[in-house]
PDB file of N, CA and C in Angstrom:
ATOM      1  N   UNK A   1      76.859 161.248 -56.098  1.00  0.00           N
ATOM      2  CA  UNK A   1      75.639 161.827 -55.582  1.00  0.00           C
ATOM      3  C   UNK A   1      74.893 160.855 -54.685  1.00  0.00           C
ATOM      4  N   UNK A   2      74.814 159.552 -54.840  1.00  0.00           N
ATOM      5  CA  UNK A   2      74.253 158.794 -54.289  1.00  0.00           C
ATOM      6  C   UNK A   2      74.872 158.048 -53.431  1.00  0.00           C
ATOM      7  N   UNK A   3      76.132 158.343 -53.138  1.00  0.00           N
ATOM      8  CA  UNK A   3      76.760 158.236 -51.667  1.00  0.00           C
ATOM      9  C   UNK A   3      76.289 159.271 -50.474  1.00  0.00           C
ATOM     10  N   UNK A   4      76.234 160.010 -51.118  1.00  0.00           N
ATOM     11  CA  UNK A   4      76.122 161.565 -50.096  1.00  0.00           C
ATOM     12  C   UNK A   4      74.634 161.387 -49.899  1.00  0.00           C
ATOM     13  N   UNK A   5      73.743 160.847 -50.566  1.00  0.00           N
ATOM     14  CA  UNK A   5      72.459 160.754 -50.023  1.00  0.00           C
ATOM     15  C   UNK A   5      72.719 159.736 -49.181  1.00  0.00           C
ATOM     16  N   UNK A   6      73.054 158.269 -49.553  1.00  0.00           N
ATOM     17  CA  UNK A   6      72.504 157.292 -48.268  1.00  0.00           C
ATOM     18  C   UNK A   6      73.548 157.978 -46.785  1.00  0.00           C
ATOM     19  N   UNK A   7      75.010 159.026 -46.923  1.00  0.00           N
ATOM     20  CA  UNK A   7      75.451 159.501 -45.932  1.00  0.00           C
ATOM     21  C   UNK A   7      74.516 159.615 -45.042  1.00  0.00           C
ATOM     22  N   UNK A   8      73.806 160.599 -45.822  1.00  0.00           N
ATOM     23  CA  UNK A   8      72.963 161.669 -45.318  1.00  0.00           C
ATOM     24  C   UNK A   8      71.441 160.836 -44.090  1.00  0.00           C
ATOM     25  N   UNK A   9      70.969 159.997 -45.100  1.00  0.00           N
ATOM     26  CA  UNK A   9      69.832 159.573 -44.529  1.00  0.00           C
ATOM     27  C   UNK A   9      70.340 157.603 -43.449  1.00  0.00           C
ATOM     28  N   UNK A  10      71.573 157.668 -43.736  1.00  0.00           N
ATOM     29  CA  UNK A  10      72.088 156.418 -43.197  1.00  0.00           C
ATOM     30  C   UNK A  10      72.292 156.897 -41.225  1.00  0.00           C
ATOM     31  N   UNK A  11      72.911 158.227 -40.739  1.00  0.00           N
ATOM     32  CA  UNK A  11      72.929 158.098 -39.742  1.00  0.00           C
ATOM     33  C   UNK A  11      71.411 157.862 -38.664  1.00  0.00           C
ATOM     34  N   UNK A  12      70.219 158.308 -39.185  1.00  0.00           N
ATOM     35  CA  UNK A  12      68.989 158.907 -38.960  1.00  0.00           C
ATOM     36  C   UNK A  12      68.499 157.160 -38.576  1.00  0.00           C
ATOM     37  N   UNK A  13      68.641 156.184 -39.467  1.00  0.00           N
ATOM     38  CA  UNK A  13      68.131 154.758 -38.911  1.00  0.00           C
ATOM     39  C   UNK A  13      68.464 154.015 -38.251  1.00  0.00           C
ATOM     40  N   UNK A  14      69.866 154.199 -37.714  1.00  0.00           N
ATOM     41  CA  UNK A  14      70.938 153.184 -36.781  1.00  0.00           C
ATOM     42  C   UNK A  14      71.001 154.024 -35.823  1.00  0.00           C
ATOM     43  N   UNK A  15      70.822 153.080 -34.461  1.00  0.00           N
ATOM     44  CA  UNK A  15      72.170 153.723 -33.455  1.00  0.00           C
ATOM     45  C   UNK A  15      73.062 153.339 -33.113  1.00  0.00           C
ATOM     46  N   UNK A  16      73.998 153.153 -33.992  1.00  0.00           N
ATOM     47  CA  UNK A  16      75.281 153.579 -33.414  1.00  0.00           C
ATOM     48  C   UNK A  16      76.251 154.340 -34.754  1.00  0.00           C
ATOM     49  N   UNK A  17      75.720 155.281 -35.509  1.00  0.00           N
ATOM     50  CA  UNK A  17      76.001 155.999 -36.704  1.00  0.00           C
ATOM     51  C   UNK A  17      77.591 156.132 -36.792  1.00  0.00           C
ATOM     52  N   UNK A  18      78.596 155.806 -35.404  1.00  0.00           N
ATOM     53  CA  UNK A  18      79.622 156.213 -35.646  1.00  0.00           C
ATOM     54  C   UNK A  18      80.419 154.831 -36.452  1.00  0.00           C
ATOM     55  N   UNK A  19      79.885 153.860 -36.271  1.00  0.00           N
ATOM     56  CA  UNK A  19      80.362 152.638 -36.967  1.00  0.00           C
ATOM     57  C   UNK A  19      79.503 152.411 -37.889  1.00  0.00           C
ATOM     58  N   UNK A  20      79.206 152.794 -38.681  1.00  0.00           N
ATOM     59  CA  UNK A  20      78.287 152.920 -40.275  1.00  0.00           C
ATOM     60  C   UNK A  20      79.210 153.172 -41.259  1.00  0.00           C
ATOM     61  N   UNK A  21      79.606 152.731 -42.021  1.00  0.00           N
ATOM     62  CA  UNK A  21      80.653 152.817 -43.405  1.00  0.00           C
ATOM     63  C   UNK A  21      80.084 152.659 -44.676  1.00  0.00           C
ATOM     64  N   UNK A  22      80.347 153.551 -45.348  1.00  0.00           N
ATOM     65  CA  UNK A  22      79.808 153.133 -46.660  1.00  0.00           C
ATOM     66  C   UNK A  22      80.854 153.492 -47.681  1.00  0.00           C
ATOM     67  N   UNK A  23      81.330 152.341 -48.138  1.00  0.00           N
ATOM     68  CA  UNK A  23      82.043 152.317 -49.308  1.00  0.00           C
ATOM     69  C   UNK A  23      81.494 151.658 -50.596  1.00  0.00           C
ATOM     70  N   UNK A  24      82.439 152.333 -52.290  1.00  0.00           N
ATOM     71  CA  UNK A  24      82.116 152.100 -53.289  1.00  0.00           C
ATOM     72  C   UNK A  24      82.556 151.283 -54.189  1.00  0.00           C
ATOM     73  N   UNK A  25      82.033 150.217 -54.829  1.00  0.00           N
ATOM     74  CA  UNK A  25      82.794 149.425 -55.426  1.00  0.00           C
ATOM     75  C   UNK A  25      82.270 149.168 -57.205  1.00  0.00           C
ATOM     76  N   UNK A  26      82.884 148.690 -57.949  1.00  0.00           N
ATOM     77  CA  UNK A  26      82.652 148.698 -58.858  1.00  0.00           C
ATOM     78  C   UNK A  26      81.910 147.542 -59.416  1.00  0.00           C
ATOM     79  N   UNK A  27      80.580 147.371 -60.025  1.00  0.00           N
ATOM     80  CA  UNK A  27      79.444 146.259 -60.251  1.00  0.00           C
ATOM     81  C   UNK A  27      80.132 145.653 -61.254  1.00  0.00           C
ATOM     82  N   UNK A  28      79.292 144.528 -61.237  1.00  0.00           N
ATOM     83  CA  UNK A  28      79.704 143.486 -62.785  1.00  0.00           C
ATOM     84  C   UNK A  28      79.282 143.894 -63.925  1.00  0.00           C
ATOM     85  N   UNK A  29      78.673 144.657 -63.997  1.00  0.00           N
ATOM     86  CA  UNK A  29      77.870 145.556 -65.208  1.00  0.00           C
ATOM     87  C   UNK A  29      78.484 146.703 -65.866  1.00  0.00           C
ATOM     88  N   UNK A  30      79.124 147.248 -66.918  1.00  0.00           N
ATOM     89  CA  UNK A  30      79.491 148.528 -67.206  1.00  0.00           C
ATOM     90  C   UNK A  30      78.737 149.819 -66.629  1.00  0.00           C
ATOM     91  N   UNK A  31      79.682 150.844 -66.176  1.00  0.00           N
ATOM     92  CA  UNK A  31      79.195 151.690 -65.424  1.00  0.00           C
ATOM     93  C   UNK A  31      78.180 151.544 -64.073  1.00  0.00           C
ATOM     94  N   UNK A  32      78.118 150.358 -63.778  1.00  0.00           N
ATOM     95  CA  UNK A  32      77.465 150.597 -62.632  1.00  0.00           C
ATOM     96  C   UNK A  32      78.541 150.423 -61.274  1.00  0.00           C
ATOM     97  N   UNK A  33      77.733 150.688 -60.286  1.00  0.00           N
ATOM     98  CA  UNK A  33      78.604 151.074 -59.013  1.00  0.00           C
ATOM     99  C   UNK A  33      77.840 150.758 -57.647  1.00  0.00           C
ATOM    100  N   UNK A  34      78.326 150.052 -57.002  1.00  0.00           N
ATOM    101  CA  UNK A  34      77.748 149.540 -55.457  1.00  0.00           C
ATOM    102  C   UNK A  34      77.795 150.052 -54.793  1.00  0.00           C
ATOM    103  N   UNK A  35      76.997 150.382 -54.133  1.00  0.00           N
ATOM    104  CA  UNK A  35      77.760 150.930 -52.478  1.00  0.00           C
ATOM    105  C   UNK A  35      76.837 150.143 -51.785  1.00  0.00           C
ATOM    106  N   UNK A  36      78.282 149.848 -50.816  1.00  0.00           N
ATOM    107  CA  UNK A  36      78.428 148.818 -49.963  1.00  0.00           C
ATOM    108  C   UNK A  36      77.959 149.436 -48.552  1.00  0.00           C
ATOM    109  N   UNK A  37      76.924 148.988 -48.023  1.00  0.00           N
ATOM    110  CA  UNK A  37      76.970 149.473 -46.284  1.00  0.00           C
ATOM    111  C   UNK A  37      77.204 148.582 -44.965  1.00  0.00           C
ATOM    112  N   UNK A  38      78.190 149.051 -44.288  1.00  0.00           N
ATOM    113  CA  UNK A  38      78.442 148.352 -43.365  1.00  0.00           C
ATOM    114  C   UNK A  38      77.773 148.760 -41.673  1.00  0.00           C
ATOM    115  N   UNK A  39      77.170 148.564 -40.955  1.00  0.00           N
ATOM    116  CA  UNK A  39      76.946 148.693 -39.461  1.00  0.00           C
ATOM    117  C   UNK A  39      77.139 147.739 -38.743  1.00  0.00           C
ATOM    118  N   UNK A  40      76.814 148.488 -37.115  1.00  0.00           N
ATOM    119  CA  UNK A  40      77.268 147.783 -36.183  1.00  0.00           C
ATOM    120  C   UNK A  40      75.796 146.638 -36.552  1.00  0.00           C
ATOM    121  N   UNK A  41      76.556 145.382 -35.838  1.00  0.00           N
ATOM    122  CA  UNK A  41      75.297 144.181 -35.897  1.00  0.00           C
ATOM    123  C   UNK A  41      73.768 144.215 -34.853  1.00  0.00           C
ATOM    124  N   UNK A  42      74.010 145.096 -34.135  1.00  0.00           N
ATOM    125  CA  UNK A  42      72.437 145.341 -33.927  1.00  0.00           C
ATOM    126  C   UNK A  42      71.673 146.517 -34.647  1.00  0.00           C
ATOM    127  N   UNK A  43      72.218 147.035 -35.395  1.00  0.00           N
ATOM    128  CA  UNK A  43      71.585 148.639 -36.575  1.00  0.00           C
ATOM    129  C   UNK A  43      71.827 147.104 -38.038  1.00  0.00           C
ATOM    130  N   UNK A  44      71.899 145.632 -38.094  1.00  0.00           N
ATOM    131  CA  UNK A  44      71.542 145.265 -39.229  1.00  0.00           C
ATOM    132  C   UNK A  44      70.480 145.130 -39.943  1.00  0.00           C
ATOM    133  N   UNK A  45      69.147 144.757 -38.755  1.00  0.00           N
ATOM    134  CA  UNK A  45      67.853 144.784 -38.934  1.00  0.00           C
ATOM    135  C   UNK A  45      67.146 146.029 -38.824  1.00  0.00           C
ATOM    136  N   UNK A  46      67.898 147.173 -38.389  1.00  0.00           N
ATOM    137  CA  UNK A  46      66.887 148.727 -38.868  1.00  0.00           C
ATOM    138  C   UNK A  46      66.991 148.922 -40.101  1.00  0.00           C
ATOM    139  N   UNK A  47      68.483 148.738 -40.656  1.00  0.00           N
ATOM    140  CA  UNK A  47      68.954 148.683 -42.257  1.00  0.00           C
ATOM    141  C   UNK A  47      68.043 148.175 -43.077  1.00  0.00           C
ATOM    142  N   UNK A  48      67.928 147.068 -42.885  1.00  0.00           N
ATOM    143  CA  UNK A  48      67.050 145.853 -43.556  1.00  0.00           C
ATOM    144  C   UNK A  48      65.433 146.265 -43.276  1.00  0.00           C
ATOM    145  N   UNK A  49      64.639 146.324 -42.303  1.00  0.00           N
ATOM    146  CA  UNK A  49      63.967 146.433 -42.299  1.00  0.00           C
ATOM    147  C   UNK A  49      62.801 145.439 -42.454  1.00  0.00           C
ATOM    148  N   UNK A  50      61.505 145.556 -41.908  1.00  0.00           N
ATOM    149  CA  UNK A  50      60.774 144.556 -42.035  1.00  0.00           C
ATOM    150  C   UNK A  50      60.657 144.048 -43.487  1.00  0.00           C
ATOM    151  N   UNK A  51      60.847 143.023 -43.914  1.00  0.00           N
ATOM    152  CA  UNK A  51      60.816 142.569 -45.345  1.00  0.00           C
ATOM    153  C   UNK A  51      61.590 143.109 -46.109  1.00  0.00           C
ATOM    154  N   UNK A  52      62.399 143.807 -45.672  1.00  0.00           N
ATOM    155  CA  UNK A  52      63.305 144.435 -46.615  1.00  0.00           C
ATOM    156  C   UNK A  52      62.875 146.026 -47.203  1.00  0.00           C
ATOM    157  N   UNK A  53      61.846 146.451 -46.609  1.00  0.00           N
ATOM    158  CA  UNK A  53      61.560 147.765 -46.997  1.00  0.00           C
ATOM    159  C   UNK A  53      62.070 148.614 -47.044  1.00  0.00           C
ATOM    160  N   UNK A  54      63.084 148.640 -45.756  1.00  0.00           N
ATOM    161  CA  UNK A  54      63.895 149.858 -45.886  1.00  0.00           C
ATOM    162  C   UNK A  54      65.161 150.237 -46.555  1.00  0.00           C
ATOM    163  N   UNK A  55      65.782 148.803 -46.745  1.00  0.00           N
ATOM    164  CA  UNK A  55      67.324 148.926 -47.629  1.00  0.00           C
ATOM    165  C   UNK A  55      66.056 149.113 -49.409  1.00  0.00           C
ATOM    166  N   UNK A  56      64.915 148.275 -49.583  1.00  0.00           N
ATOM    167  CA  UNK A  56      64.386 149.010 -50.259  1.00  0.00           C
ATOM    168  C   UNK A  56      64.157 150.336 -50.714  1.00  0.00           C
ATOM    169  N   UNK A  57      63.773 151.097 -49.915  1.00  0.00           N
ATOM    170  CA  UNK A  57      63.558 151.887 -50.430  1.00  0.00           C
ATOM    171  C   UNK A  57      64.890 153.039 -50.309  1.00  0.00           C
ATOM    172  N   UNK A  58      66.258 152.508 -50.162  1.00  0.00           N
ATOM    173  CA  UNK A  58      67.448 152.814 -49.831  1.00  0.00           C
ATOM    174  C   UNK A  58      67.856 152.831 -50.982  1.00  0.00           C
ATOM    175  N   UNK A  59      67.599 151.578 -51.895  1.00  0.00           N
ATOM    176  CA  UNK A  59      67.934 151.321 -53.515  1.00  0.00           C
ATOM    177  C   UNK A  59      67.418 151.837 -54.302  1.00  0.00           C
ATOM    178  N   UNK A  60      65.898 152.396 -53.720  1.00  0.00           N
ATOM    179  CA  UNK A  60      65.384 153.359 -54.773  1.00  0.00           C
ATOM    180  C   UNK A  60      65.750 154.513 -54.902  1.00  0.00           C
ATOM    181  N   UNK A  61      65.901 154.996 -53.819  1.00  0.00           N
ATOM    182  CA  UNK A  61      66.729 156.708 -53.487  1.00  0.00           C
ATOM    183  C   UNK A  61      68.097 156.381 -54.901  1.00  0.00           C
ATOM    184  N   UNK A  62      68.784 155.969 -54.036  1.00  0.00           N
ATOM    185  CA  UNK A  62      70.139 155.595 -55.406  1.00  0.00           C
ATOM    186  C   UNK A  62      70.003 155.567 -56.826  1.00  0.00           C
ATOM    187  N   UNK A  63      69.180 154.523 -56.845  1.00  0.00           N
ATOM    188  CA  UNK A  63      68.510 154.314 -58.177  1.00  0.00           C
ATOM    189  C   UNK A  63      68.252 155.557 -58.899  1.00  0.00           C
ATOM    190  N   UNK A  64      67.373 156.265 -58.460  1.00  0.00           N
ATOM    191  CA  UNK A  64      66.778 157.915 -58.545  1.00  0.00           C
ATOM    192  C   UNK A  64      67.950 158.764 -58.961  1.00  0.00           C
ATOM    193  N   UNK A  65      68.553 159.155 -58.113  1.00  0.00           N
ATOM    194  CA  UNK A  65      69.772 159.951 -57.952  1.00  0.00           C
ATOM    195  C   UNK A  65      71.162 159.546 -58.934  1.00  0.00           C
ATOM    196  N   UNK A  66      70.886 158.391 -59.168  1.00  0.00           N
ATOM    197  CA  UNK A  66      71.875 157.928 -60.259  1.00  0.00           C
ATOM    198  C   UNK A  66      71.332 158.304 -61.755  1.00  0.00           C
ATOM    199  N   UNK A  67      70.153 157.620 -61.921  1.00  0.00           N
ATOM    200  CA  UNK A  67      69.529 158.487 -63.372  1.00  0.00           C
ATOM    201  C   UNK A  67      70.035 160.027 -63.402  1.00  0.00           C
ATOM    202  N   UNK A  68      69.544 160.415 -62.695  1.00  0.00           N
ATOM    203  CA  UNK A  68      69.644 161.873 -62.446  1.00  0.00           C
ATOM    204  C   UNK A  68      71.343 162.382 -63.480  1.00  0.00           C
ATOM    205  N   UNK A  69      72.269 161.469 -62.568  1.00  0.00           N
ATOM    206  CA  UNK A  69      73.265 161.707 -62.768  1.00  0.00           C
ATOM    207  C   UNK A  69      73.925 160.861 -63.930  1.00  0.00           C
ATOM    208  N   UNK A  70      72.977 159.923 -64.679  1.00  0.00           N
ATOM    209  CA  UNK A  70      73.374 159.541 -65.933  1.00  0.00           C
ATOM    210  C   UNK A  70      74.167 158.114 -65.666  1.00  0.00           C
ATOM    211  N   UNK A  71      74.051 157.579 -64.425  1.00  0.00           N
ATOM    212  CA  UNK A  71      74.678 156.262 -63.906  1.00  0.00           C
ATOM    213  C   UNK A  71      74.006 155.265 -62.997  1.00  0.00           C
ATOM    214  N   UNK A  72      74.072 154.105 -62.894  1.00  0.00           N
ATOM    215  CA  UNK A  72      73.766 153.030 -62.554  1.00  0.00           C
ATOM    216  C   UNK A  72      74.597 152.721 -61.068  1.00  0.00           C
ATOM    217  N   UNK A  73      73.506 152.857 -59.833  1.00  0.00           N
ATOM    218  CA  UNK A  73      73.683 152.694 -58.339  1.00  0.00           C
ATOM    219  C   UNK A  73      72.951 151.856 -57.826  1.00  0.00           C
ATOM    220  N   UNK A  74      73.394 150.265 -57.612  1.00  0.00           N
ATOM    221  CA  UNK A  74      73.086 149.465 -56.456  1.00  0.00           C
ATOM    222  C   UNK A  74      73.289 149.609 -55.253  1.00  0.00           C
ATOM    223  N   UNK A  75      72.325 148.881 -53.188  1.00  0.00           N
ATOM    224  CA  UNK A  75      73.236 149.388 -52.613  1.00  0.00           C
ATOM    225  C   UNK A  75      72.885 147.915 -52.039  1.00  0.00           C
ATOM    226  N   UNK A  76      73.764 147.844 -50.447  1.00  0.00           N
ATOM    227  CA  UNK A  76      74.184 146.386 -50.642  1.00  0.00           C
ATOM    228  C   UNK A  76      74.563 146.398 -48.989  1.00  0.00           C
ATOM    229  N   UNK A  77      73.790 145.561 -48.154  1.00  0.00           N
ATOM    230  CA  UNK A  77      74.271 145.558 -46.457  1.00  0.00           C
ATOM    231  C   UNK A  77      75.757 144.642 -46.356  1.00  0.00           C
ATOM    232  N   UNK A  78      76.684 145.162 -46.124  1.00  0.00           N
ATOM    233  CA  UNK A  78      77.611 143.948 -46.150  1.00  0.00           C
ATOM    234  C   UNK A  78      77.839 143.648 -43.971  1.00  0.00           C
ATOM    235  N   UNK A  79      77.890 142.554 -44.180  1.00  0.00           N
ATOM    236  CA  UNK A  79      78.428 142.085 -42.699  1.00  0.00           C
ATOM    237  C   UNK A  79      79.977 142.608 -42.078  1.00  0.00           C
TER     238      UNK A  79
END
C-alpha cells in the first residue's frame, strides 16, 4: 500500500518522473520494509526538501498507510 502511495505522489515533485524508481527492501527490524527512492540528481533536493520536510512528510504518509495495513514502512533517498 505504501508503495503505490509514494508512486502516486512521487511523480508530482520531480522533474524528470521518468527516472524515479522506487524499490523494496527488507529493514533490520522484523516485519519492517524500506522503500528505497531513487531520482535523477537534480529532483534530489525537491525529494529532500528544505530541511528535510518533504522526504518527511513522505515517511509519514508510509508510516500512516502501513499501520493501516498492520506493518512497519520506512522510506529512504538512495543515490
Amino acid at each position: 500500500m505504501s508503495r503505490e502511495l509514494i508512486a502516486y505522489v512521487l511523480p508530482w515533485l520531480v522533474d524528470h518522473p521518468e527516472e524515479a524508481e522506487i524499490t523494496e527492501v527488507e529493514g533490520d527490524r522484523p516485519g519492517e520494509t524500506i522503500i528505497e527512492i531513487s531520482v535523477h540528481p537534480d529532483d534530489m533536493g525537491k525529494v529532500i526538501g528544505r530541511r528535510g520536510r518533504v522526504i518527511q512528510s513522505l515517511r509519514v504518509l508510509a508510516k500512516a498507510a502501513g499501520q493501516r495495513a498492520g506493518t512497519s514502512y520506512g522510506v529512504e533517498v538512495v543515490d
